[in-house]
PDB file of N, CA and C in Angstrom:
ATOM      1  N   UNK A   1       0.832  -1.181   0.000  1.00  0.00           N
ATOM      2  CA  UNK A   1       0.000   0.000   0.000  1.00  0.00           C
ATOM      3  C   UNK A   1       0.880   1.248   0.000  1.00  0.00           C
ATOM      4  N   UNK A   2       0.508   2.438  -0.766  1.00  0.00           N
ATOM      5  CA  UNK A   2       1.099   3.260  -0.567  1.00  0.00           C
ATOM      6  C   UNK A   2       1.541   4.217   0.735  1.00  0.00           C
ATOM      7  N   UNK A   3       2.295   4.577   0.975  1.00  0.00           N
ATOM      8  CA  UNK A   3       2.609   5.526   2.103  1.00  0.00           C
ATOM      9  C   UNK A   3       1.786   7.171   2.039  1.00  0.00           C
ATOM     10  N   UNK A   4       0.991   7.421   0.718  1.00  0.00           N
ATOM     11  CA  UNK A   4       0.493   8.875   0.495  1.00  0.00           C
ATOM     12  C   UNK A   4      -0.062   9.625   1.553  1.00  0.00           C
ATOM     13  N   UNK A   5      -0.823   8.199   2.270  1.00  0.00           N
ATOM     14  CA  UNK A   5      -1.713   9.029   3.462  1.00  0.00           C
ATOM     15  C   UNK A   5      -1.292   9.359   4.756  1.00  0.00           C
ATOM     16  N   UNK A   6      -0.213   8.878   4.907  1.00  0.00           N
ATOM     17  CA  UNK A   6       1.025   8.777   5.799  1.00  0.00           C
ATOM     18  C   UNK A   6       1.644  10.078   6.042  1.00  0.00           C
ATOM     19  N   UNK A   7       2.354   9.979   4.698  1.00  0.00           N
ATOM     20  CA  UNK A   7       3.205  11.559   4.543  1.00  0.00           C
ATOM     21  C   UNK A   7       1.881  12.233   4.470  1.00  0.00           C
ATOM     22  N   UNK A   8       0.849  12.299   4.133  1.00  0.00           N
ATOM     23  CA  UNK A   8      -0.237  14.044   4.117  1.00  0.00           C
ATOM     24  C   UNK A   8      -0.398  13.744   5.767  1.00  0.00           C
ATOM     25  N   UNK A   9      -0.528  12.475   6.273  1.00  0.00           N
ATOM     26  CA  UNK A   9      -0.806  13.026   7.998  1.00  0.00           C
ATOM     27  C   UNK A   9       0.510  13.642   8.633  1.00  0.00           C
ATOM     28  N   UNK A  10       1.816  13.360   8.040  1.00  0.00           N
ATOM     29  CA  UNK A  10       2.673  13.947   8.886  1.00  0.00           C
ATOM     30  C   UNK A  10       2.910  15.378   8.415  1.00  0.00           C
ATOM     31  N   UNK A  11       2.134  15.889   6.869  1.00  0.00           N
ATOM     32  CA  UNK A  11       2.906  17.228   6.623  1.00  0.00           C
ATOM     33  C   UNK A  11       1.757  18.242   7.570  1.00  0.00           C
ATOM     34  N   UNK A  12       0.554  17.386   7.257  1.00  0.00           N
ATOM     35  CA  UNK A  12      -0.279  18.117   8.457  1.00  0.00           C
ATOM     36  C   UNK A  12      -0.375  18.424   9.830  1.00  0.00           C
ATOM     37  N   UNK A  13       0.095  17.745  10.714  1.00  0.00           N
ATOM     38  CA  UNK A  13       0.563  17.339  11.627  1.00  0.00           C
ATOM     39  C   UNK A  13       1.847  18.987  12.058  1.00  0.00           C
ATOM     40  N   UNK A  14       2.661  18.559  11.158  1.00  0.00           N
ATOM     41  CA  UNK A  14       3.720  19.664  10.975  1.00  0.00           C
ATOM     42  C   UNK A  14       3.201  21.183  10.928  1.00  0.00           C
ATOM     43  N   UNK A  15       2.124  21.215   9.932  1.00  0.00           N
ATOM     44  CA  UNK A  15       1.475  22.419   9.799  1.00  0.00           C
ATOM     45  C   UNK A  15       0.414  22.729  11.317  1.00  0.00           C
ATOM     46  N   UNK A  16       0.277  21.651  11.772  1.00  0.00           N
ATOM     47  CA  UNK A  16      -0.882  22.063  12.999  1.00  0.00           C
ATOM     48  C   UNK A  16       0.386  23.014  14.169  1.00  0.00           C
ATOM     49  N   UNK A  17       1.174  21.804  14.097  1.00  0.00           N
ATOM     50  CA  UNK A  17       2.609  22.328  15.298  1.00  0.00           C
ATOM     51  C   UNK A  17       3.126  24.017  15.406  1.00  0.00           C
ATOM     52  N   UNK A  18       3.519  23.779  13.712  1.00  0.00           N
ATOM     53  CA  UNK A  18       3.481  25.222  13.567  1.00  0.00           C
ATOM     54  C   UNK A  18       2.699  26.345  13.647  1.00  0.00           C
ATOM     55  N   UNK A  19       1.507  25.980  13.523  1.00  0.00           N
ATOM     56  CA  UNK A  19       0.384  27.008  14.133  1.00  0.00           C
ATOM     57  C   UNK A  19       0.065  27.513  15.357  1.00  0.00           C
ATOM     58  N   UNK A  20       0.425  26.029  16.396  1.00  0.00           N
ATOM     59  CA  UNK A  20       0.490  26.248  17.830  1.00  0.00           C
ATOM     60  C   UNK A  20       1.438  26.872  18.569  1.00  0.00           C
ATOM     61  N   UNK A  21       2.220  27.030  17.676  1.00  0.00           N
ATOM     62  CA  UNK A  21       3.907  27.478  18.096  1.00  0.00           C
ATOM     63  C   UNK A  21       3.605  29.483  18.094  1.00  0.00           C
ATOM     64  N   UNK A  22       2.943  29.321  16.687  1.00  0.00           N
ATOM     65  CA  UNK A  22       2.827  30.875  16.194  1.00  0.00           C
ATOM     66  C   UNK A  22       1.915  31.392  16.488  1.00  0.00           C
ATOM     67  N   UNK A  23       0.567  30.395  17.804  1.00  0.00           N
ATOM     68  CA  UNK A  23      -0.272  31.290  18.346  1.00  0.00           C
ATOM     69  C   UNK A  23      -1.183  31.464  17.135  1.00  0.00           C
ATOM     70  N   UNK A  24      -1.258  31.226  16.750  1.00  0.00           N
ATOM     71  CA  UNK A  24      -2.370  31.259  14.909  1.00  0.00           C
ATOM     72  C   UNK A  24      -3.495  30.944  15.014  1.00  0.00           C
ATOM     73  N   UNK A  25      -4.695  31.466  15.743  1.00  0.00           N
ATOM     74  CA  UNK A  25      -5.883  30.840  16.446  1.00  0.00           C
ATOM     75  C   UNK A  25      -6.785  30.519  15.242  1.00  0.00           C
ATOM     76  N   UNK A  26      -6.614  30.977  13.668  1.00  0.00           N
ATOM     77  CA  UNK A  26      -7.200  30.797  12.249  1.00  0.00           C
ATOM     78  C   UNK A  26      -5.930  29.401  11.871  1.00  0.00           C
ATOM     79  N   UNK A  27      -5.414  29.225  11.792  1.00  0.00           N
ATOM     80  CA  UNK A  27      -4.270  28.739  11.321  1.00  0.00           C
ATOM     81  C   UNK A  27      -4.741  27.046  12.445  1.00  0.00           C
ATOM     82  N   UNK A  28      -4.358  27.323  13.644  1.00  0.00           N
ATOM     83  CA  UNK A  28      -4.898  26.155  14.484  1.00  0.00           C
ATOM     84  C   UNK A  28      -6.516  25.317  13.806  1.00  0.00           C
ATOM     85  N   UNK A  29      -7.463  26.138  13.880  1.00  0.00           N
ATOM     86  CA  UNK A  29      -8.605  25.765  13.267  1.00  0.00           C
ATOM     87  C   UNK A  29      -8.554  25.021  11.691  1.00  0.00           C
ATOM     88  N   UNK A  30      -7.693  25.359  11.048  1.00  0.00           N
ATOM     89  CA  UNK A  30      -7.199  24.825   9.968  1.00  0.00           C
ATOM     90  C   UNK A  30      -6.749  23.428   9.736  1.00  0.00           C
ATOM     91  N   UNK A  31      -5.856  23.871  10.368  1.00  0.00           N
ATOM     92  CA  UNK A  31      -4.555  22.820  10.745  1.00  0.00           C
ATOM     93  C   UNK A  31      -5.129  21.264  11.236  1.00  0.00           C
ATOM     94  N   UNK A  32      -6.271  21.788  12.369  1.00  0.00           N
ATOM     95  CA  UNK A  32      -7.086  20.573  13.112  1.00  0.00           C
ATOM     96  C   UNK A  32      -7.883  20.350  12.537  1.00  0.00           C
ATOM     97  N   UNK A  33      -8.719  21.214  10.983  1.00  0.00           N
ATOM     98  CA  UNK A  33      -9.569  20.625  10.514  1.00  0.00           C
ATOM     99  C   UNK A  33      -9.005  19.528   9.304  1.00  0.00           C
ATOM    100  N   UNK A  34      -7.848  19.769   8.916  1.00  0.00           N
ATOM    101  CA  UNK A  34      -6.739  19.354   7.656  1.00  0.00           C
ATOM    102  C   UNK A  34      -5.926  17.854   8.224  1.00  0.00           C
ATOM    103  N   UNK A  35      -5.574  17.825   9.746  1.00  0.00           N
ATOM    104  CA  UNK A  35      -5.885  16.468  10.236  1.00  0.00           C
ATOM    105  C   UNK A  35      -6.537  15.752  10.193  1.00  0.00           C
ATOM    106  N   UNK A  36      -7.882  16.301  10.861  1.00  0.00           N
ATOM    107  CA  UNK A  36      -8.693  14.977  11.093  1.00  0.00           C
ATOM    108  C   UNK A  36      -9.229  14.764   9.734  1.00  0.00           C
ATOM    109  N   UNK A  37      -9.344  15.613   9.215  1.00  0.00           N
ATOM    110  CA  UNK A  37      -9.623  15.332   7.163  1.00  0.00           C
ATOM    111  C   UNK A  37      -8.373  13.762   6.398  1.00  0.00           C
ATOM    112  N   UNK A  38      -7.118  13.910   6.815  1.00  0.00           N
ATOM    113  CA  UNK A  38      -6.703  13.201   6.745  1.00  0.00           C
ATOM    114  C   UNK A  38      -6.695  11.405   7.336  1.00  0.00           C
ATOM    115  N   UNK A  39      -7.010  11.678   8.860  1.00  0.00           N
ATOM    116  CA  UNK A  39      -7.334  10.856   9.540  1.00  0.00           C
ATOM    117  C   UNK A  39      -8.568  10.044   8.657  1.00  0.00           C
ATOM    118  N   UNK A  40      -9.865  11.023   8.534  1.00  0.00           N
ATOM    119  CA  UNK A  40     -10.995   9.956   8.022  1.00  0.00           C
ATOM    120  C   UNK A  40     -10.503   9.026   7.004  1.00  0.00           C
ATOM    121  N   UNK A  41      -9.986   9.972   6.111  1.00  0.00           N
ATOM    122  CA  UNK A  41      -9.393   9.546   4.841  1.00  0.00           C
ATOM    123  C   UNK A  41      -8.570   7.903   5.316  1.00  0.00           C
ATOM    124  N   UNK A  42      -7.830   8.282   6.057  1.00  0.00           N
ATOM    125  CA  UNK A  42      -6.689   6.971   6.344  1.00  0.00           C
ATOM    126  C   UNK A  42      -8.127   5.524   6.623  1.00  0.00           C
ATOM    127  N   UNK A  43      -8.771   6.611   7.988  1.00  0.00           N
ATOM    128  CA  UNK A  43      -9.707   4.975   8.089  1.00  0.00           C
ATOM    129  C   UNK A  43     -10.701   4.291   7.170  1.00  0.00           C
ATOM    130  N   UNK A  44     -11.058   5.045   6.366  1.00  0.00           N
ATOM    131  CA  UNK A  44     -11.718   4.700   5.103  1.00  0.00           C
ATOM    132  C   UNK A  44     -10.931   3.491   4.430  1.00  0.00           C
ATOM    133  N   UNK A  45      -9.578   4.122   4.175  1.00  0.00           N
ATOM    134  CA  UNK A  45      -9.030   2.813   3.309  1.00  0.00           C
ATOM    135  C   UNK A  45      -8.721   1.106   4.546  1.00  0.00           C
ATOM    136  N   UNK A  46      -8.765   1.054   5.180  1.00  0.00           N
ATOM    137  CA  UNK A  46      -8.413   0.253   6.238  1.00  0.00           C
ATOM    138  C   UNK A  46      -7.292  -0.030   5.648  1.00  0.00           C
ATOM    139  N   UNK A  47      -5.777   0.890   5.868  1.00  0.00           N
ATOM    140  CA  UNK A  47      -4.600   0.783   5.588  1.00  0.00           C
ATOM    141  C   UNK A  47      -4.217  -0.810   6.286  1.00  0.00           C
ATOM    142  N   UNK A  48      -2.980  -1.361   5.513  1.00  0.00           N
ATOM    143  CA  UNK A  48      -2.291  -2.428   6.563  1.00  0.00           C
ATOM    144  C   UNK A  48      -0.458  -1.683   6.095  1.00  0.00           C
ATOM    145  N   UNK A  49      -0.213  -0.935   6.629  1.00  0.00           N
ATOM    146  CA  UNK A  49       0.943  -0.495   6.244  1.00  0.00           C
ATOM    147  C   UNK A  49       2.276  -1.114   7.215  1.00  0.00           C
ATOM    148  N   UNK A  50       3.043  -2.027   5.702  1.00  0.00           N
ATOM    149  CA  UNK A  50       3.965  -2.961   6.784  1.00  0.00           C
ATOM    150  C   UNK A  50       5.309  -2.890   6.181  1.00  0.00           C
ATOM    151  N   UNK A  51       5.403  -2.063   5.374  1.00  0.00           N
ATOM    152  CA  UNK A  51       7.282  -1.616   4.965  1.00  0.00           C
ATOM    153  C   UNK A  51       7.941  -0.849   5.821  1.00  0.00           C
ATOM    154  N   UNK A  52       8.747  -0.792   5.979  1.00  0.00           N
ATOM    155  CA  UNK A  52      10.161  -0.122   6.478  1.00  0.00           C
ATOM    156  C   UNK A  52       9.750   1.119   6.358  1.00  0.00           C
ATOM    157  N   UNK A  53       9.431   1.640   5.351  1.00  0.00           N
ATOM    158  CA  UNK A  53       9.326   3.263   4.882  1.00  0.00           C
ATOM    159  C   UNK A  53       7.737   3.887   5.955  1.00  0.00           C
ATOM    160  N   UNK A  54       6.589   3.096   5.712  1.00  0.00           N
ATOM    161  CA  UNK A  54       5.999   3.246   6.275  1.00  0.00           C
ATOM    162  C   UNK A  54       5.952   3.077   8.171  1.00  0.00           C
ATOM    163  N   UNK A  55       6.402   1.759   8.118  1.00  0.00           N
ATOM    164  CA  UNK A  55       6.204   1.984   9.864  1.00  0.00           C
ATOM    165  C   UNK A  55       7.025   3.330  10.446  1.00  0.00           C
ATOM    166  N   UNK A  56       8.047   4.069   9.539  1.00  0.00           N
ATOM    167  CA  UNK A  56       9.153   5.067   9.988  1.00  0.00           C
ATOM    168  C   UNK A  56       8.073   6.181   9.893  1.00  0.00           C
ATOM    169  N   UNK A  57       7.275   6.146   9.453  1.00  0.00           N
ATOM    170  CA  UNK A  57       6.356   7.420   9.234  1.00  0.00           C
ATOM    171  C   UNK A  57       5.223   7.352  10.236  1.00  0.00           C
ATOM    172  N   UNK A  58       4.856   6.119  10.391  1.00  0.00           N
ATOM    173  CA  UNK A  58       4.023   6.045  11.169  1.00  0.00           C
ATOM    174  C   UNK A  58       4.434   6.146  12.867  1.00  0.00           C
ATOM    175  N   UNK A  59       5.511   5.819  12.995  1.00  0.00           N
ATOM    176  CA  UNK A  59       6.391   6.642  14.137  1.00  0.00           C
ATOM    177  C   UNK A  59       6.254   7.792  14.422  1.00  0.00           C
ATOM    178  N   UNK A  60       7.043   8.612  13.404  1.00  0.00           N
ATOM    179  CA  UNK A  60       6.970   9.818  12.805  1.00  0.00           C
ATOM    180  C   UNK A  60       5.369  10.550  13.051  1.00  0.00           C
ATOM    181  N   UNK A  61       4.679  10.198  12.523  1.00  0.00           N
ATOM    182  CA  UNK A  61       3.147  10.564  13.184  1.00  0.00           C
ATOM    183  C   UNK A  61       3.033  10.270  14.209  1.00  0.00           C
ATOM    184  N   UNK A  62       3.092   9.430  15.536  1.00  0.00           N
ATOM    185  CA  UNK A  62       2.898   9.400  16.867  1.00  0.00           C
ATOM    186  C   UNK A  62       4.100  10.334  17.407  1.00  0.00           C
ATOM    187  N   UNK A  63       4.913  10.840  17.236  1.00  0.00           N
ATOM    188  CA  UNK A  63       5.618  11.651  17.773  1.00  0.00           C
ATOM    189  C   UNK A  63       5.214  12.689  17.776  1.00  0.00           C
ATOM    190  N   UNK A  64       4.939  13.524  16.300  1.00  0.00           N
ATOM    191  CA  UNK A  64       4.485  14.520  16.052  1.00  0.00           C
ATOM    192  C   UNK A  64       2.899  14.418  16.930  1.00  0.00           C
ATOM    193  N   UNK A  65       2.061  14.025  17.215  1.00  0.00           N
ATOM    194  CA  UNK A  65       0.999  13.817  17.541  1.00  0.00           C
ATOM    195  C   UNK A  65       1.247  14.303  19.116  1.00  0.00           C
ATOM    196  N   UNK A  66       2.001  13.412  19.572  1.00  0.00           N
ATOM    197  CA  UNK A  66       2.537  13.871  21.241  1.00  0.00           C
ATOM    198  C   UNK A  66       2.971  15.498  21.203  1.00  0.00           C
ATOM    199  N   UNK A  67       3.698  15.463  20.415  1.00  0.00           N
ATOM    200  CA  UNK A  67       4.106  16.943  20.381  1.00  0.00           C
ATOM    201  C   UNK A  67       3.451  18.230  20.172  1.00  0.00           C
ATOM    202  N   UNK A  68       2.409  17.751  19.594  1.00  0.00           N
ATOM    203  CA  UNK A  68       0.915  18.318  19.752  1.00  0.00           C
ATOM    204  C   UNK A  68       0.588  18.822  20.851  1.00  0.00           C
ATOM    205  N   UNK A  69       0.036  17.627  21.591  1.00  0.00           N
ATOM    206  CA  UNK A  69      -0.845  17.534  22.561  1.00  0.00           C
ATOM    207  C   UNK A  69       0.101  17.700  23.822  1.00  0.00           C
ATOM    208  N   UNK A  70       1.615  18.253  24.107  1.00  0.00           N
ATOM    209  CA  UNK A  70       2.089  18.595  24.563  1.00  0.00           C
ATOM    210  C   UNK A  70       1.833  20.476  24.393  1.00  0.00           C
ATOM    211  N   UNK A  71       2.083  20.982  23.301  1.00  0.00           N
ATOM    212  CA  UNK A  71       1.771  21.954  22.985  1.00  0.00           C
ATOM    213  C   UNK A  71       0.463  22.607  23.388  1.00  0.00           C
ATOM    214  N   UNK A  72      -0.694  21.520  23.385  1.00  0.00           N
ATOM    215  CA  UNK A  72      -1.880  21.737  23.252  1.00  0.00           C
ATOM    216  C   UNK A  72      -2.247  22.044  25.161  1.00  0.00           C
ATOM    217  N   UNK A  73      -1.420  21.136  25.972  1.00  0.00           N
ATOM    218  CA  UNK A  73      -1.488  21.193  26.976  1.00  0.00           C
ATOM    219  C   UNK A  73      -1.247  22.308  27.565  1.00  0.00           C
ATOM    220  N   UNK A  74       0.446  22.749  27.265  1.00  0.00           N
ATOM    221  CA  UNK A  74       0.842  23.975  27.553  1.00  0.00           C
ATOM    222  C   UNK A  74      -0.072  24.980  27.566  1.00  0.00           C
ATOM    223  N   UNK A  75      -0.555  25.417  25.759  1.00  0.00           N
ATOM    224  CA  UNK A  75      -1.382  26.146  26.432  1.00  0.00           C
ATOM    225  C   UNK A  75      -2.853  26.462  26.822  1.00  0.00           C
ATOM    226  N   UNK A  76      -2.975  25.560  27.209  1.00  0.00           N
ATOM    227  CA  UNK A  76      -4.917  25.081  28.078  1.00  0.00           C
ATOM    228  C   UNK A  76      -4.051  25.670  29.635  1.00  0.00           C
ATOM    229  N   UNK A  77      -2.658  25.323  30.013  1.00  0.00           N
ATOM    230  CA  UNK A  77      -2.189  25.514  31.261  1.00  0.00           C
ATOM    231  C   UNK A  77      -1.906  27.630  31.086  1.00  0.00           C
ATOM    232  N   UNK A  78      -1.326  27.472  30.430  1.00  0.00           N
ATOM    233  CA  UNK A  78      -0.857  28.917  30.246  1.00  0.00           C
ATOM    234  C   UNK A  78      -2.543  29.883  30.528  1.00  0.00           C
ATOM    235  N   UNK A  79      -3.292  29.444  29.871  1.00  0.00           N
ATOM    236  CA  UNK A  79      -4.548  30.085  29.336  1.00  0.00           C
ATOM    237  C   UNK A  79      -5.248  30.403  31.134  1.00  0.00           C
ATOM    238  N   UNK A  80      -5.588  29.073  31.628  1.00  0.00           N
ATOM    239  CA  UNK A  80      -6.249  29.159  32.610  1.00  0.00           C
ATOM    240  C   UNK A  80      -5.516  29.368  34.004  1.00  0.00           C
ATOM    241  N   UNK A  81      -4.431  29.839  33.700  1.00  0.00           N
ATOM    242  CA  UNK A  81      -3.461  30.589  34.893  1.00  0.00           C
ATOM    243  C   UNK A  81      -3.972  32.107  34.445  1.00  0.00           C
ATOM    244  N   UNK A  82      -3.836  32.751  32.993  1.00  0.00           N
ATOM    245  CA  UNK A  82      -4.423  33.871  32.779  1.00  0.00           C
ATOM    246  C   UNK A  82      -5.272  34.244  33.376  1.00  0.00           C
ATOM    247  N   UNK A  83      -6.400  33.432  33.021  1.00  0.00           N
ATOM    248  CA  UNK A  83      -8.332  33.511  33.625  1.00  0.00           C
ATOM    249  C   UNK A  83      -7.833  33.816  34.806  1.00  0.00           C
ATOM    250  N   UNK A  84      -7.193  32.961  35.855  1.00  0.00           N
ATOM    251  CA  UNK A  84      -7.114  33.096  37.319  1.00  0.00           C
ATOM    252  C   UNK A  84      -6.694  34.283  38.022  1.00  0.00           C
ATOM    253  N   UNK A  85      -5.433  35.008  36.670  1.00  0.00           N
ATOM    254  CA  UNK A  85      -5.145  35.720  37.566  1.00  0.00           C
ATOM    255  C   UNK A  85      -5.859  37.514  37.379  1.00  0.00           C
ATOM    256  N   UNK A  86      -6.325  36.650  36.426  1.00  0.00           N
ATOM    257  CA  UNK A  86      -7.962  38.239  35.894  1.00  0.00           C
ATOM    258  C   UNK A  86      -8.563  38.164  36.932  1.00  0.00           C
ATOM    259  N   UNK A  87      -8.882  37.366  37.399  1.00  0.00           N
ATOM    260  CA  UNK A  87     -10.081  37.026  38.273  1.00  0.00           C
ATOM    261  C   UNK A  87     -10.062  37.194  39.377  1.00  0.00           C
ATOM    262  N   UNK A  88      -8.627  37.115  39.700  1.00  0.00           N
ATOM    263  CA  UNK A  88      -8.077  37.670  41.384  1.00  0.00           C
ATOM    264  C   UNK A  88      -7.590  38.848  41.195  1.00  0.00           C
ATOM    265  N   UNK A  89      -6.744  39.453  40.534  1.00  0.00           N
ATOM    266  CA  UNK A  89      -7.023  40.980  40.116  1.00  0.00           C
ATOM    267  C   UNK A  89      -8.004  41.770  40.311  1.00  0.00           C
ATOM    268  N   UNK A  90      -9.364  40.976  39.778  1.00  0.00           N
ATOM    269  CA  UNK A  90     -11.272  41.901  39.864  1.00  0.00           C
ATOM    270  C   UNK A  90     -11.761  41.384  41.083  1.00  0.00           C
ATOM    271  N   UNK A  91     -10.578  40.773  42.229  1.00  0.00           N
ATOM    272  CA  UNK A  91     -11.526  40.278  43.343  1.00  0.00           C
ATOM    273  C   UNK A  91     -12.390  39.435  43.072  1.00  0.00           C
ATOM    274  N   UNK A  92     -12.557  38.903  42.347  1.00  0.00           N
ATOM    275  CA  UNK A  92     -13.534  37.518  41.794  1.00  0.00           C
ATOM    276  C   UNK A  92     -13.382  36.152  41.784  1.00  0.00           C
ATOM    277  N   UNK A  93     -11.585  36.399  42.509  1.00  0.00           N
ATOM    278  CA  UNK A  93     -11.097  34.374  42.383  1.00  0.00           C
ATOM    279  C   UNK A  93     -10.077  34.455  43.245  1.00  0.00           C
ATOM    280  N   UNK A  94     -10.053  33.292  43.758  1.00  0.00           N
ATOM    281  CA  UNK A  94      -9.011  33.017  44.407  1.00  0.00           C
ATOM    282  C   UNK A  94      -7.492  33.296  44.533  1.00  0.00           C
ATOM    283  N   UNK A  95      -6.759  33.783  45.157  1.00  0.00           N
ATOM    284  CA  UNK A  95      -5.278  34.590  45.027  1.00  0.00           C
ATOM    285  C   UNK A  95      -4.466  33.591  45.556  1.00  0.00           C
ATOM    286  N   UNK A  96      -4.656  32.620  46.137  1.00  0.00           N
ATOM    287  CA  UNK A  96      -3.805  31.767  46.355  1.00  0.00           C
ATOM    288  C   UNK A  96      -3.703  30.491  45.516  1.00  0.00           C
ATOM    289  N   UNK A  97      -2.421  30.087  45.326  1.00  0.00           N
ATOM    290  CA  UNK A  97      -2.115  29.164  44.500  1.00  0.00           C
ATOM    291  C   UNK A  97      -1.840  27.736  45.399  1.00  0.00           C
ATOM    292  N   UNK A  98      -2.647  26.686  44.391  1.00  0.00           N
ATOM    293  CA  UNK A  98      -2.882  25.160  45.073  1.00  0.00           C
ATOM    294  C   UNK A  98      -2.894  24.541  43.698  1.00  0.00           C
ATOM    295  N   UNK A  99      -2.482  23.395  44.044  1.00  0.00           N
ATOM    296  CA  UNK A  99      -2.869  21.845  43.140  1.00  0.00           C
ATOM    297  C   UNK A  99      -4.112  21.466  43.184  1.00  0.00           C
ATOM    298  N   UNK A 100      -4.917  21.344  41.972  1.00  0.00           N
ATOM    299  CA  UNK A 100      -6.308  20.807  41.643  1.00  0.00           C
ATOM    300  C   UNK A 100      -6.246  19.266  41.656  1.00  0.00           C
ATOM    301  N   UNK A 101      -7.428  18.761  41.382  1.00  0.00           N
ATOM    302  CA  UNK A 101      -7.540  17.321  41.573  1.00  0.00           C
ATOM    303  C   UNK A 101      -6.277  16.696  40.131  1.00  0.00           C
ATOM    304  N   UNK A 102      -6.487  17.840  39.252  1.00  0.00           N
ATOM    305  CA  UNK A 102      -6.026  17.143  38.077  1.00  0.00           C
ATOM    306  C   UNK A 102      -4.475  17.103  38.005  1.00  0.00           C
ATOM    307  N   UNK A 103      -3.410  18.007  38.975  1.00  0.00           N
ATOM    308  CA  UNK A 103      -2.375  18.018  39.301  1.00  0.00           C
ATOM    309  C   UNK A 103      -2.004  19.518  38.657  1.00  0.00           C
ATOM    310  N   UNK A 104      -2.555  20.124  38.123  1.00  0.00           N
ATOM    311  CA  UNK A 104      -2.389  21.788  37.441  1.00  0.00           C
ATOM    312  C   UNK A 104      -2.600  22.410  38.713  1.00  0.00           C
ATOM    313  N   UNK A 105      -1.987  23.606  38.301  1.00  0.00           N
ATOM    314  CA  UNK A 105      -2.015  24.388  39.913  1.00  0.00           C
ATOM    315  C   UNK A 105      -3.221  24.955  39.711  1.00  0.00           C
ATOM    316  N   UNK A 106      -4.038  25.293  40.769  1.00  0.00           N
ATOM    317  CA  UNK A 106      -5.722  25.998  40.845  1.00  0.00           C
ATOM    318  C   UNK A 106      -5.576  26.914  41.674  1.00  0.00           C
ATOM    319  N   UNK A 107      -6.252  28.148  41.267  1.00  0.00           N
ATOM    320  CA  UNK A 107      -5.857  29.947  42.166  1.00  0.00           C
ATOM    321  C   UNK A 107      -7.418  29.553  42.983  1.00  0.00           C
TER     322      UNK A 107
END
């Protein structure tokens, strides 16, 4: 089977990263719609991809994927330290800093 759908998930993938990197809140929306566009695509064909070239890509996509959702984490964390500290600024939230159930710090 060919590798085509492989390389378009990893150039996408690449393009999502870079969006998250550059803060691109049009560009992100893109990027995640141009994935999972790819994704359907992949499960449609019920790939069995078993060469050398391919499993390296398909690596290659779970890395990039983590690296994502590392990114993606960051900033959901970055974001809702913001909110918190608007909110204790307007007297509206908590000023002290603690660990939430989820292990993120909670104001």
């Amino acid at each position: 089977m060919s590798t085509a759908p492989l390389e378009a998930l990893v150039r996408e993938q690449r393009a999502l990263i870079s969006a998250l990197d550059a803060d691109d809140v049009e560009a992100i929306a893109h990027a995640t719609a141009a994935v999972e566009d790819v994704l359907v695509r992949i499960r449609a064909l019920n790939p069995r991809f078993t060469s050398a070239e391919a499993k390296q890509l398909a690596t290659e996509a779970m890395t990039l994927t983590d690296a994502a959702r590392i990114r993606v984490n960051v900033l959901a964390d970055m974001t809702s330290r913001r909110i918190a500290r608007l909110a204790a600024a307007t007297g509206k939230g908590k000023a002290t800093q603690t660990y939430g159930r989820t292990g993120r710090i909670a104001y």
